[in-house]
PDB file of N, CA and C in Angstrom:
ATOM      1  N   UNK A   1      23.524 -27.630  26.910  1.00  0.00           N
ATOM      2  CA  UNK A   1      22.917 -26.714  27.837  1.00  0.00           C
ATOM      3  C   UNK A   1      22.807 -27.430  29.177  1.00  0.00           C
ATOM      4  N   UNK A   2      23.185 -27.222  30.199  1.00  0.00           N
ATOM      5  CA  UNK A   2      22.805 -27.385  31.422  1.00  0.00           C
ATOM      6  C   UNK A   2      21.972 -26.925  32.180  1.00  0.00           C
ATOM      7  N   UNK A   3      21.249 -27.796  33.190  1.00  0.00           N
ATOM      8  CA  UNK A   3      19.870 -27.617  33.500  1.00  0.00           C
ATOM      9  C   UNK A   3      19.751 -28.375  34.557  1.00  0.00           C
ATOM     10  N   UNK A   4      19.633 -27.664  35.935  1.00  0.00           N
ATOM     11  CA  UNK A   4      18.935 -28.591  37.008  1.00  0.00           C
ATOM     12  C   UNK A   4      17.736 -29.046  37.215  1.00  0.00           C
ATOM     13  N   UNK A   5      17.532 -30.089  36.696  1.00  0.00           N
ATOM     14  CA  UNK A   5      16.059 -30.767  37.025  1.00  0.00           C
ATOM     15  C   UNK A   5      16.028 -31.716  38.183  1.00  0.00           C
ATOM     16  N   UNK A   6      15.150 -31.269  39.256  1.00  0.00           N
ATOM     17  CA  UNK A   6      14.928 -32.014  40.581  1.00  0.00           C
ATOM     18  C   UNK A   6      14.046 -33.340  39.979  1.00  0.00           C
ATOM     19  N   UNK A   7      13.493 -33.521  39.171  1.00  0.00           N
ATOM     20  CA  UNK A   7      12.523 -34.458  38.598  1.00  0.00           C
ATOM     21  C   UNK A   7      13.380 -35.179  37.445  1.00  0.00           C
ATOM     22  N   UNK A   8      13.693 -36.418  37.606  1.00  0.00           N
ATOM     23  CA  UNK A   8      14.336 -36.660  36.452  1.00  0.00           C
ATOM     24  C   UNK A   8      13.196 -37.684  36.082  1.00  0.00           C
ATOM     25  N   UNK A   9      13.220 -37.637  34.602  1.00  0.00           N
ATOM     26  CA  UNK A   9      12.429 -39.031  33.797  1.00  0.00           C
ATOM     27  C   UNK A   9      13.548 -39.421  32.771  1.00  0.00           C
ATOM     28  N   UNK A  10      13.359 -40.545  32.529  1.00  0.00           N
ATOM     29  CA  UNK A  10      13.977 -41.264  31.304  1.00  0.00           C
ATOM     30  C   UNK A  10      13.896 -40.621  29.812  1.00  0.00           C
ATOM     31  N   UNK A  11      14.625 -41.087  28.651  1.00  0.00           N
ATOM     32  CA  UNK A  11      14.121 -40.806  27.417  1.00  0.00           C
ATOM     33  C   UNK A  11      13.612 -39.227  27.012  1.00  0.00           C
ATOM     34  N   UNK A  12      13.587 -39.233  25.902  1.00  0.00           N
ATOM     35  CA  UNK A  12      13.189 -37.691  25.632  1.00  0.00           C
ATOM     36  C   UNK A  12      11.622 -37.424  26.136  1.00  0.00           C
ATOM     37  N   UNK A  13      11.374 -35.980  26.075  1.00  0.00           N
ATOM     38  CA  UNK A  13       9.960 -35.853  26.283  1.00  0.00           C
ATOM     39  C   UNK A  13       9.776 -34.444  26.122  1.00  0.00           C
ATOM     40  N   UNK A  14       8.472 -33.967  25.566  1.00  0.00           N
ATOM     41  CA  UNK A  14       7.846 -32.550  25.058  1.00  0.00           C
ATOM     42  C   UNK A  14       7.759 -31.724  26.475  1.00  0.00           C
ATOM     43  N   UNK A  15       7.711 -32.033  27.863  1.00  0.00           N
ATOM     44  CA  UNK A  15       7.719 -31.932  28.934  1.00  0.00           C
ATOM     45  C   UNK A  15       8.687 -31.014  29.377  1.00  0.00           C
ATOM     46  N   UNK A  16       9.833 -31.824  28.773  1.00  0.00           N
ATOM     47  CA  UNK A  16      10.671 -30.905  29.362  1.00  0.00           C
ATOM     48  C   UNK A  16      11.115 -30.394  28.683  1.00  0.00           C
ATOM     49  N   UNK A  17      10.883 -30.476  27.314  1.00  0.00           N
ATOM     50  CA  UNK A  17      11.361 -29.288  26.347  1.00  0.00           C
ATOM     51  C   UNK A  17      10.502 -27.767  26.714  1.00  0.00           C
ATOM     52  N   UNK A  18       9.275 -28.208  26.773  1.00  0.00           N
ATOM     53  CA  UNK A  18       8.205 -26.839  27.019  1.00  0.00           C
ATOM     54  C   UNK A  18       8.487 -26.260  28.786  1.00  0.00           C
ATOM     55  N   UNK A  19       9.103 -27.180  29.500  1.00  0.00           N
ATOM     56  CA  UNK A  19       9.703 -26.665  31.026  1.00  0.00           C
ATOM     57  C   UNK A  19      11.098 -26.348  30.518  1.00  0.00           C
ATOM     58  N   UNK A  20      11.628 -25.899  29.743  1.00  0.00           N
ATOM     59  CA  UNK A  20      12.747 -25.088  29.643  1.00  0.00           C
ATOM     60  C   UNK A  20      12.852 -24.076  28.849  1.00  0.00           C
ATOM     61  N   UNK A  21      11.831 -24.159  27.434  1.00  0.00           N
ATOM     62  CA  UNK A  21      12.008 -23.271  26.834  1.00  0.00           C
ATOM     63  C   UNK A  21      10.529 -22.514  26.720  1.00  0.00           C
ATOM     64  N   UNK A  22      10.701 -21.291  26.489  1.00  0.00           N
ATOM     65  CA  UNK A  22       9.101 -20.363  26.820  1.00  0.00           C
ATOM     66  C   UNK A  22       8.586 -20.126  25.783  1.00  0.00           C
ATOM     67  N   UNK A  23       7.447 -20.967  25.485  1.00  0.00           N
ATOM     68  CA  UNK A  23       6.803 -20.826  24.107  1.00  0.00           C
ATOM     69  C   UNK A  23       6.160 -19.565  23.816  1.00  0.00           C
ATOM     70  N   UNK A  24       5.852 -18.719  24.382  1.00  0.00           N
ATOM     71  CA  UNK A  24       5.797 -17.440  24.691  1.00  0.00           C
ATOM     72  C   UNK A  24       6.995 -16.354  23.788  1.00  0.00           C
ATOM     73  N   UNK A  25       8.171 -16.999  24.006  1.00  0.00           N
ATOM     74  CA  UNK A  25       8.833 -16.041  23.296  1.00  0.00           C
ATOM     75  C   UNK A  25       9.267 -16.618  22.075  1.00  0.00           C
ATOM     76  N   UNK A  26      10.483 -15.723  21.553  1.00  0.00           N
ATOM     77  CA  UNK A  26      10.759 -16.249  20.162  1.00  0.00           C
ATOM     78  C   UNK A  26      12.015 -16.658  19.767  1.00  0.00           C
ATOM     79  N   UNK A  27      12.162 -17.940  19.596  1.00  0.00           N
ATOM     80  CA  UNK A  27      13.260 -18.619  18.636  1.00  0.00           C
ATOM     81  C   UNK A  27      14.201 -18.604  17.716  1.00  0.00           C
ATOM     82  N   UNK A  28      15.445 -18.002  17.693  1.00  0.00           N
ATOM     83  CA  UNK A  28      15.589 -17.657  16.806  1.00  0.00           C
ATOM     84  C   UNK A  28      17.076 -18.702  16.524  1.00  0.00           C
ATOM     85  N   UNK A  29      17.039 -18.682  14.693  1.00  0.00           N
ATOM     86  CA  UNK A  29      17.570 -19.719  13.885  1.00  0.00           C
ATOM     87  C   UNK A  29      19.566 -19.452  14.118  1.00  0.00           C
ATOM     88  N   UNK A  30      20.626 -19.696  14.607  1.00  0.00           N
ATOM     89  CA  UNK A  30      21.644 -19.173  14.612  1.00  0.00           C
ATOM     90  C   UNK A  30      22.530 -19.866  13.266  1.00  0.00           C
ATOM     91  N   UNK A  31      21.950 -21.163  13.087  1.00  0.00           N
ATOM     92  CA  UNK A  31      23.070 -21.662  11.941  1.00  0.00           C
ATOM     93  C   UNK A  31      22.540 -20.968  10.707  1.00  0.00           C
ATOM     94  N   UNK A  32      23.675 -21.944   9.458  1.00  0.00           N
ATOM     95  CA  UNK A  32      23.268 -21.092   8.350  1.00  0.00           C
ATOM     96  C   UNK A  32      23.528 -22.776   7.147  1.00  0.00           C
ATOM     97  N   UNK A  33      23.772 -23.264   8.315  1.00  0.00           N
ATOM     98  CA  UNK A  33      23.912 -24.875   7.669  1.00  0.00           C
ATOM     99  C   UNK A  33      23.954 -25.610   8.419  1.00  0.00           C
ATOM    100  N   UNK A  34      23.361 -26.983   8.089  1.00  0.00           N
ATOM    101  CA  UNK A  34      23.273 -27.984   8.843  1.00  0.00           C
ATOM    102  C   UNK A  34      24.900 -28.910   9.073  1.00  0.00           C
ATOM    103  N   UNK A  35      24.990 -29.073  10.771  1.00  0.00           N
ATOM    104  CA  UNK A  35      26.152 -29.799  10.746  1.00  0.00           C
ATOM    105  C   UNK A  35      25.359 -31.195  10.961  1.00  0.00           C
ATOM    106  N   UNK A  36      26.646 -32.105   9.870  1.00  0.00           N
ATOM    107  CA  UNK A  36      26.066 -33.704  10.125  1.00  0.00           C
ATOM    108  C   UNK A  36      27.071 -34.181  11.425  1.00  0.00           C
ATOM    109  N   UNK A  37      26.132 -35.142  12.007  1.00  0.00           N
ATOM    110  CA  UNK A  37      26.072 -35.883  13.210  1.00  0.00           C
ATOM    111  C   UNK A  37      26.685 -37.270  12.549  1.00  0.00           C
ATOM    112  N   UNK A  38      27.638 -37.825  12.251  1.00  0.00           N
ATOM    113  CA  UNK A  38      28.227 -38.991  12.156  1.00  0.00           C
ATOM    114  C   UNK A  38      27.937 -40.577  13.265  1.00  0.00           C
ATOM    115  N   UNK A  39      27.991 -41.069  12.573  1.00  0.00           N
ATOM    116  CA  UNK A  39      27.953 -42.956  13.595  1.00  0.00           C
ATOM    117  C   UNK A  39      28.933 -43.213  13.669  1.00  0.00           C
ATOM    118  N   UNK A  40      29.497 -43.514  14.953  1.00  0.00           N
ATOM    119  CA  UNK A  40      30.570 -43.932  15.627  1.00  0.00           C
ATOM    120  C   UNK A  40      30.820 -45.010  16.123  1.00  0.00           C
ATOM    121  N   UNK A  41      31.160 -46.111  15.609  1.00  0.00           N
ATOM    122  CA  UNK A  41      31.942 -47.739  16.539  1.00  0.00           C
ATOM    123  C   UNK A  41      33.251 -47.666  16.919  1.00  0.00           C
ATOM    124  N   UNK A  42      33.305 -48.151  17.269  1.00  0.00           N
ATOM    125  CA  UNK A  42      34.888 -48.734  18.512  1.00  0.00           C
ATOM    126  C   UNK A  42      35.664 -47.256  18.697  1.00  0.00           C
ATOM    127  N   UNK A  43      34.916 -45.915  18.771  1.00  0.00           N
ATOM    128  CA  UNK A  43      35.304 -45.050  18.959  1.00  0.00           C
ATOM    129  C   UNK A  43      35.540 -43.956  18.094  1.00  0.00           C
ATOM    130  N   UNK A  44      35.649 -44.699  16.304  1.00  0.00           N
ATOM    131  CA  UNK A  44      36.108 -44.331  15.250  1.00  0.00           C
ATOM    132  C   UNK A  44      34.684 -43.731  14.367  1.00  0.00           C
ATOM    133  N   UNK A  45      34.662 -42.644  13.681  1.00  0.00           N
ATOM    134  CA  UNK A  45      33.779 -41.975  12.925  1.00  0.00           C
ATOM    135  C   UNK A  45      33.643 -43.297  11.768  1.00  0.00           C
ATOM    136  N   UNK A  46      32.349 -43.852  10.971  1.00  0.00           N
ATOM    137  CA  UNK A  46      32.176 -44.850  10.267  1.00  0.00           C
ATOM    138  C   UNK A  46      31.960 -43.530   9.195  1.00  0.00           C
ATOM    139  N   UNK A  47      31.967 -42.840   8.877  1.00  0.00           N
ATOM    140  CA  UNK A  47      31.699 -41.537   7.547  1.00  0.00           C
ATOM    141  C   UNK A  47      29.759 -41.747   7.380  1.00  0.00           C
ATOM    142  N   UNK A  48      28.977 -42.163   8.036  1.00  0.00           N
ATOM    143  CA  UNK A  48      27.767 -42.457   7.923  1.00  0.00           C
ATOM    144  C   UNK A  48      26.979 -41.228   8.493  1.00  0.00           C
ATOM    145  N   UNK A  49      26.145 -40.676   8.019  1.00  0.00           N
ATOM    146  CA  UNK A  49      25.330 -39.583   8.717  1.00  0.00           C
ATOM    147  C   UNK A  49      24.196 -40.046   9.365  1.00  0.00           C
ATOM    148  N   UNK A  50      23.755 -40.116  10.640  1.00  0.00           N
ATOM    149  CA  UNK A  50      22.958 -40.349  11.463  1.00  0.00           C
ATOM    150  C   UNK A  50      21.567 -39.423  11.439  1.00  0.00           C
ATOM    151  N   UNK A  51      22.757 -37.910  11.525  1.00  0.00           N
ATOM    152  CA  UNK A  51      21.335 -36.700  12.450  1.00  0.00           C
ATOM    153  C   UNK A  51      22.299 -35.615  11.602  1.00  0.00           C
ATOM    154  N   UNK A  52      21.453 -34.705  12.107  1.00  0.00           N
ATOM    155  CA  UNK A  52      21.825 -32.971  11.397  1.00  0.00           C
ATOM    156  C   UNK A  52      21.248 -31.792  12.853  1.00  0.00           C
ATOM    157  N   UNK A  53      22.935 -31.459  13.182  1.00  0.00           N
ATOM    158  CA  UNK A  53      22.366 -30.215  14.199  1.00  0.00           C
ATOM    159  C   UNK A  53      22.448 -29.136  13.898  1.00  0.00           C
ATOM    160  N   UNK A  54      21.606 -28.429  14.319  1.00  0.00           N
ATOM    161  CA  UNK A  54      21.084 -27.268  13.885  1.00  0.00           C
ATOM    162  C   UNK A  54      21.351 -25.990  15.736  1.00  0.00           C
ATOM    163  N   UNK A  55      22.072 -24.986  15.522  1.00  0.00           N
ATOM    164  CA  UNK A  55      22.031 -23.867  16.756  1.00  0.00           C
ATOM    165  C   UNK A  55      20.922 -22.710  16.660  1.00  0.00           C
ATOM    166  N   UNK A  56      20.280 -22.882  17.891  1.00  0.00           N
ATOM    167  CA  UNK A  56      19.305 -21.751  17.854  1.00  0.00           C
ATOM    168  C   UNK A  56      19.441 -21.172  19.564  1.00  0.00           C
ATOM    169  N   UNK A  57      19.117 -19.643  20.074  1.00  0.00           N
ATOM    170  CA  UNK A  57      18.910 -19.049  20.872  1.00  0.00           C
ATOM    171  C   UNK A  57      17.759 -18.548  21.065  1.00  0.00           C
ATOM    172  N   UNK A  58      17.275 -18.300  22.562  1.00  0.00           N
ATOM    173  CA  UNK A  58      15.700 -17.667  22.876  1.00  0.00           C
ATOM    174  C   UNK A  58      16.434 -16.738  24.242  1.00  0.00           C
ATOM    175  N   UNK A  59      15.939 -15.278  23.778  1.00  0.00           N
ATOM    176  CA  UNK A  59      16.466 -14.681  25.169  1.00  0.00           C
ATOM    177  C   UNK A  59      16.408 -15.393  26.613  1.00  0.00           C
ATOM    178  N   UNK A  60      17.391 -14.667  27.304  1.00  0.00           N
ATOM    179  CA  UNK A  60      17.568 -15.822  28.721  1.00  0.00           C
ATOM    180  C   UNK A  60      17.743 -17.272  28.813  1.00  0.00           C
ATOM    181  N   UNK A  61      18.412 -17.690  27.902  1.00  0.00           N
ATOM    182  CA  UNK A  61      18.812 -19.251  27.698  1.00  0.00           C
ATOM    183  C   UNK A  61      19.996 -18.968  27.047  1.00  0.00           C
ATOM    184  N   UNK A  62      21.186 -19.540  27.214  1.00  0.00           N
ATOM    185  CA  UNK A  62      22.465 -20.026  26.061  1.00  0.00           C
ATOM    186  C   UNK A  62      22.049 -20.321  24.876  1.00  0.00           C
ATOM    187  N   UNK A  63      22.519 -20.230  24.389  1.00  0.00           N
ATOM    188  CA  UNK A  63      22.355 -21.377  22.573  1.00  0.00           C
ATOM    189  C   UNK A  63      22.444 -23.073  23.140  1.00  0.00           C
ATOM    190  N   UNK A  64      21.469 -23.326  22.404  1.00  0.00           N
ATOM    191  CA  UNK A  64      21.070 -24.826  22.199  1.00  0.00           C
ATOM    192  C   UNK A  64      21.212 -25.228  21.033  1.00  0.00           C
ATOM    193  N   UNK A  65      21.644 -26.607  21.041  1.00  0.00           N
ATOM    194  CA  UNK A  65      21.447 -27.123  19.768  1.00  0.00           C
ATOM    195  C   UNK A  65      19.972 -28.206  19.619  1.00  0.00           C
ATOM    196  N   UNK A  66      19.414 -27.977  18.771  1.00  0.00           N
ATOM    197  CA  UNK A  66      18.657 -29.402  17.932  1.00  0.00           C
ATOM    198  C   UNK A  66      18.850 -30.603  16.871  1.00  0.00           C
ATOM    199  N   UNK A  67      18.668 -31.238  17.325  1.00  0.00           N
ATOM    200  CA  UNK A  67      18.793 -32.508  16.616  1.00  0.00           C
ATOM    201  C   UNK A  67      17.920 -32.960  15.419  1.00  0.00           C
ATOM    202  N   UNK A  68      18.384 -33.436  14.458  1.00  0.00           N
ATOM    203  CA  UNK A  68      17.030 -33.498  13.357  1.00  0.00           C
ATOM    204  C   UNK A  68      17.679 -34.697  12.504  1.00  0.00           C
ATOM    205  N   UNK A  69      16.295 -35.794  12.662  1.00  0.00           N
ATOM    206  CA  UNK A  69      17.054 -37.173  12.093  1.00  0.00           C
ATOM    207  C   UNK A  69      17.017 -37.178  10.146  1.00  0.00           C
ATOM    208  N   UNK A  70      16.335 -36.004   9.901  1.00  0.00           N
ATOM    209  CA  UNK A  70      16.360 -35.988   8.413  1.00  0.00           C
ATOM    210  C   UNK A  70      16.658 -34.524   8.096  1.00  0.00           C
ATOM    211  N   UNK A  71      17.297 -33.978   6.645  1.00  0.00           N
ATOM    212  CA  UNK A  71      17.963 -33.092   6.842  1.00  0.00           C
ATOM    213  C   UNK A  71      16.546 -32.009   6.579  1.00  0.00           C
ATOM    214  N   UNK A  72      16.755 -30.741   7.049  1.00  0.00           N
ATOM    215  CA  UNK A  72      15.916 -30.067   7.271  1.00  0.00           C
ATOM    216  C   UNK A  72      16.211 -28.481   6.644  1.00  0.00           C
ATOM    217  N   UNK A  73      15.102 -27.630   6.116  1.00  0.00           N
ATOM    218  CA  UNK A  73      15.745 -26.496   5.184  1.00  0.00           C
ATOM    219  C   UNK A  73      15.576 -25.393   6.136  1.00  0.00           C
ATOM    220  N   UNK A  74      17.103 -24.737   6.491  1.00  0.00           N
ATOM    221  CA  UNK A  74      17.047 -23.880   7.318  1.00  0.00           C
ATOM    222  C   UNK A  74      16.410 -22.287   6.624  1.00  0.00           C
ATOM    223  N   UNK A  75      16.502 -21.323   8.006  1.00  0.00           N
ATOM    224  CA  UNK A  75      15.743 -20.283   7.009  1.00  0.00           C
ATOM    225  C   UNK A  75      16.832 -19.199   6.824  1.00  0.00           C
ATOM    226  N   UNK A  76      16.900 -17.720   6.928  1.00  0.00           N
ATOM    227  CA  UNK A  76      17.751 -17.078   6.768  1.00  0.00           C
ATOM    228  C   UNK A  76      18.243 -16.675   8.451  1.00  0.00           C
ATOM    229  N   UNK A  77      19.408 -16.325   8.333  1.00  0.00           N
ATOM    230  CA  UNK A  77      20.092 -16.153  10.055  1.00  0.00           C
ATOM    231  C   UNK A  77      19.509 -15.443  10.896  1.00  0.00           C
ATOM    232  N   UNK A  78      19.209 -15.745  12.266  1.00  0.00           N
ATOM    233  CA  UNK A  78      18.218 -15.220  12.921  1.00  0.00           C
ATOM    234  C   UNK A  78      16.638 -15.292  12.729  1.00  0.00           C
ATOM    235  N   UNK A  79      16.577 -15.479  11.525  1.00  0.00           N
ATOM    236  CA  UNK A  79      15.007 -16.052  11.700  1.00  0.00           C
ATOM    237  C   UNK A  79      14.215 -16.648  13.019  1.00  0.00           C
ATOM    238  N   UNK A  80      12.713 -16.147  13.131  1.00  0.00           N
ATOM    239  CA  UNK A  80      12.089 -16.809  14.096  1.00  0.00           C
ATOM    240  C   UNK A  80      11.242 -18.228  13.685  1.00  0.00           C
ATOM    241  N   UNK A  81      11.882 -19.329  14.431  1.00  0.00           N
ATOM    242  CA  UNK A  81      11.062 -20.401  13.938  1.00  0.00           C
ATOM    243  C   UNK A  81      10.233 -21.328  14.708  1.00  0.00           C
ATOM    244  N   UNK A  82       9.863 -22.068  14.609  1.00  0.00           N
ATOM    245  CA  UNK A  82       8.615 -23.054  15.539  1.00  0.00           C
ATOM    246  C   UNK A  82       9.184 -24.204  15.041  1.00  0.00           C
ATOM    247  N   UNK A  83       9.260 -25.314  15.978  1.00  0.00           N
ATOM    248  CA  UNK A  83       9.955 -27.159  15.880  1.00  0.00           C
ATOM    249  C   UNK A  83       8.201 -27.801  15.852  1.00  0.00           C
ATOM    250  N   UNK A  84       8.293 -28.834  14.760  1.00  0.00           N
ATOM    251  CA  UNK A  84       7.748 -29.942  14.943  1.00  0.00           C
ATOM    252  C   UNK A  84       8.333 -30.960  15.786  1.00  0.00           C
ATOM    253  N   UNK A  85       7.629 -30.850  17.227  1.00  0.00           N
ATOM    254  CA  UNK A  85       7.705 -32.583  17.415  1.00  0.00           C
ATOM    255  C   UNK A  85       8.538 -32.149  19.019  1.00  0.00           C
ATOM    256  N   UNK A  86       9.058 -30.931  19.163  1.00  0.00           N
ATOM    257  CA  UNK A  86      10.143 -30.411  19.656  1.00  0.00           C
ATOM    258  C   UNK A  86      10.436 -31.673  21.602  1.00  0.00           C
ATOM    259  N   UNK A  87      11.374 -32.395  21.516  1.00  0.00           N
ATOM    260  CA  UNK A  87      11.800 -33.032  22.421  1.00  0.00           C
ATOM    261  C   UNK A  87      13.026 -32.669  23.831  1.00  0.00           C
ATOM    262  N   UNK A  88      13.281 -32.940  24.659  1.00  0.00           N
ATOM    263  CA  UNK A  88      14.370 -32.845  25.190  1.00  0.00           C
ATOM    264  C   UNK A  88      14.725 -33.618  25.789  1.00  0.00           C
ATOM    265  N   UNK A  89      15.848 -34.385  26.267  1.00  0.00           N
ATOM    266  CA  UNK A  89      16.612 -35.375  27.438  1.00  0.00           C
ATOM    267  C   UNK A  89      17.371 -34.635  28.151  1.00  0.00           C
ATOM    268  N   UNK A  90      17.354 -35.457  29.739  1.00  0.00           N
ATOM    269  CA  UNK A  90      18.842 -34.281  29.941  1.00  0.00           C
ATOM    270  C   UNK A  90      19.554 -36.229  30.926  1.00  0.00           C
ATOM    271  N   UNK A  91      20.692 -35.608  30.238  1.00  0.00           N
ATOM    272  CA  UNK A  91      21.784 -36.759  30.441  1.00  0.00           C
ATOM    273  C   UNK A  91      22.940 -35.968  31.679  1.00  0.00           C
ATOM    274  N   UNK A  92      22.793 -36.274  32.720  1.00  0.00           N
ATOM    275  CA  UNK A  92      24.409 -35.858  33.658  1.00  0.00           C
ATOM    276  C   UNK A  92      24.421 -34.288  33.389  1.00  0.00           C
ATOM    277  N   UNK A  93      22.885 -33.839  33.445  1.00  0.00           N
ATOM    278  CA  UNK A  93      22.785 -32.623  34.400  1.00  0.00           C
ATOM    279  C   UNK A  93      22.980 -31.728  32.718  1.00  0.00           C
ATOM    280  N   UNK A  94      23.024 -32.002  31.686  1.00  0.00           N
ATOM    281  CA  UNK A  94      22.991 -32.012  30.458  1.00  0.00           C
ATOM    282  C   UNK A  94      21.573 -32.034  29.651  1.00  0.00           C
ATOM    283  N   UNK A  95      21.268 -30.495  28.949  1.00  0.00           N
ATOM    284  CA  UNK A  95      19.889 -31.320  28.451  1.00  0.00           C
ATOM    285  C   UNK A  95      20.130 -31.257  26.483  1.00  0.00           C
ATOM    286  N   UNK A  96      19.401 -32.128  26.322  1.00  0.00           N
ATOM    287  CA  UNK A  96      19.527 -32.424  25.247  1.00  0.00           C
ATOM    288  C   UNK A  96      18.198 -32.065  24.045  1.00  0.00           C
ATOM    289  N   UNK A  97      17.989 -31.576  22.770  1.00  0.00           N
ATOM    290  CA  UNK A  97      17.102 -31.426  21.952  1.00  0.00           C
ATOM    291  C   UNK A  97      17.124 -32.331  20.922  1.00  0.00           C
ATOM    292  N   UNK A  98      15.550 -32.648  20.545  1.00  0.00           N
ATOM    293  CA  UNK A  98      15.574 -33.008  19.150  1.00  0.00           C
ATOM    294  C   UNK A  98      14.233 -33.039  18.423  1.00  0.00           C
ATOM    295  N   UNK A  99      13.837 -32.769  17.147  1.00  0.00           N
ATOM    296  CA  UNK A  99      12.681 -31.998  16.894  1.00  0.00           C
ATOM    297  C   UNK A  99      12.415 -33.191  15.708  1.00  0.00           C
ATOM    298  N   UNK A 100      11.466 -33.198  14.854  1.00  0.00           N
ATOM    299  CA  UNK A 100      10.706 -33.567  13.559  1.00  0.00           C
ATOM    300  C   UNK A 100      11.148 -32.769  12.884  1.00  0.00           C
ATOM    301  N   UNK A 101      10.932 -32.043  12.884  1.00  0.00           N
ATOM    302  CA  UNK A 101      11.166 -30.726  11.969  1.00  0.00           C
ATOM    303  C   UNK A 101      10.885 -29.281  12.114  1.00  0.00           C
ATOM    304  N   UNK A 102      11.457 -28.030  11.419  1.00  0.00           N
ATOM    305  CA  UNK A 102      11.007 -26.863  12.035  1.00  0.00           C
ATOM    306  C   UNK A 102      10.184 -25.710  10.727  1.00  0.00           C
ATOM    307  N   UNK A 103       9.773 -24.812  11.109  1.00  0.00           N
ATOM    308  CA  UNK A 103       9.135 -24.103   9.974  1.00  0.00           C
ATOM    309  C   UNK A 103       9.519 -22.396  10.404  1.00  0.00           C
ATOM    310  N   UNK A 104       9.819 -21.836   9.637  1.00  0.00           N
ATOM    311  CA  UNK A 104      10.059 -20.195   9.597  1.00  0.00           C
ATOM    312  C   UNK A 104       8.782 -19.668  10.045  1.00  0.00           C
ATOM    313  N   UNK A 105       8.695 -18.823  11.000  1.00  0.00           N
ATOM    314  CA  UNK A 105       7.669 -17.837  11.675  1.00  0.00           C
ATOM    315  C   UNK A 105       7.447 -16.760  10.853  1.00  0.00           C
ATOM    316  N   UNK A 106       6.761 -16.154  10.200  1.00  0.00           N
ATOM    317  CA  UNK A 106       6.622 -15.239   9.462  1.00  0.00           C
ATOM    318  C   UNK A 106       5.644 -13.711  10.170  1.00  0.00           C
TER     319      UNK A 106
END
């Protein structure tokens, strides 16, 4: 997702996850499985799983992805859900997600 931020900070932060996305509205789940995130040296995939991303949309935003360092039980498609922990970076005008974990909105 791309994102102009006049304020840049380092490292992830809840900051700018909650300055981009509107907790106000609702979340909804687009995958239906977790893709694994592989570790990579000298350029080459090592077959090691790192992370698990997960696609979700909130009206007026693109689809984003989240990041999740342990694997996490998605809900049914489109579901509305809420992130533990919910983070963002933005790298070269690039922002980036990654959560604890998430739970189905009921």
């Amino acid at each position: 997702m791309k994102f102009n931020n006049t304020r840049r900070s380092s490292g992830y932060s809840a900051a700018l996850a909650s300055q981009i996305l509107d907790i106000s509205k609702p979340i909804h789940c687009l995958s239906v499985e977790l893709e694994p995130q592989q570790k990579f040296e000298d350029k080459k995939p090592t077959g090691e799983i790192i992370a698990y991303k997960v696609w979700f949309t909130q009206s007026g935003l693109p689809p984003f992805e989240v990041k999740f360092v342990e694997p996490v039980k998605l809900p049914a498609y489109l579901a509305v859900v809420e992130f533990d922990n919910l983070q963002a970076v933005e790298v070269s005008y690039n922002v980036y997600f990654k959560a604890d974990g998430l739970k189905e909105v009921k």
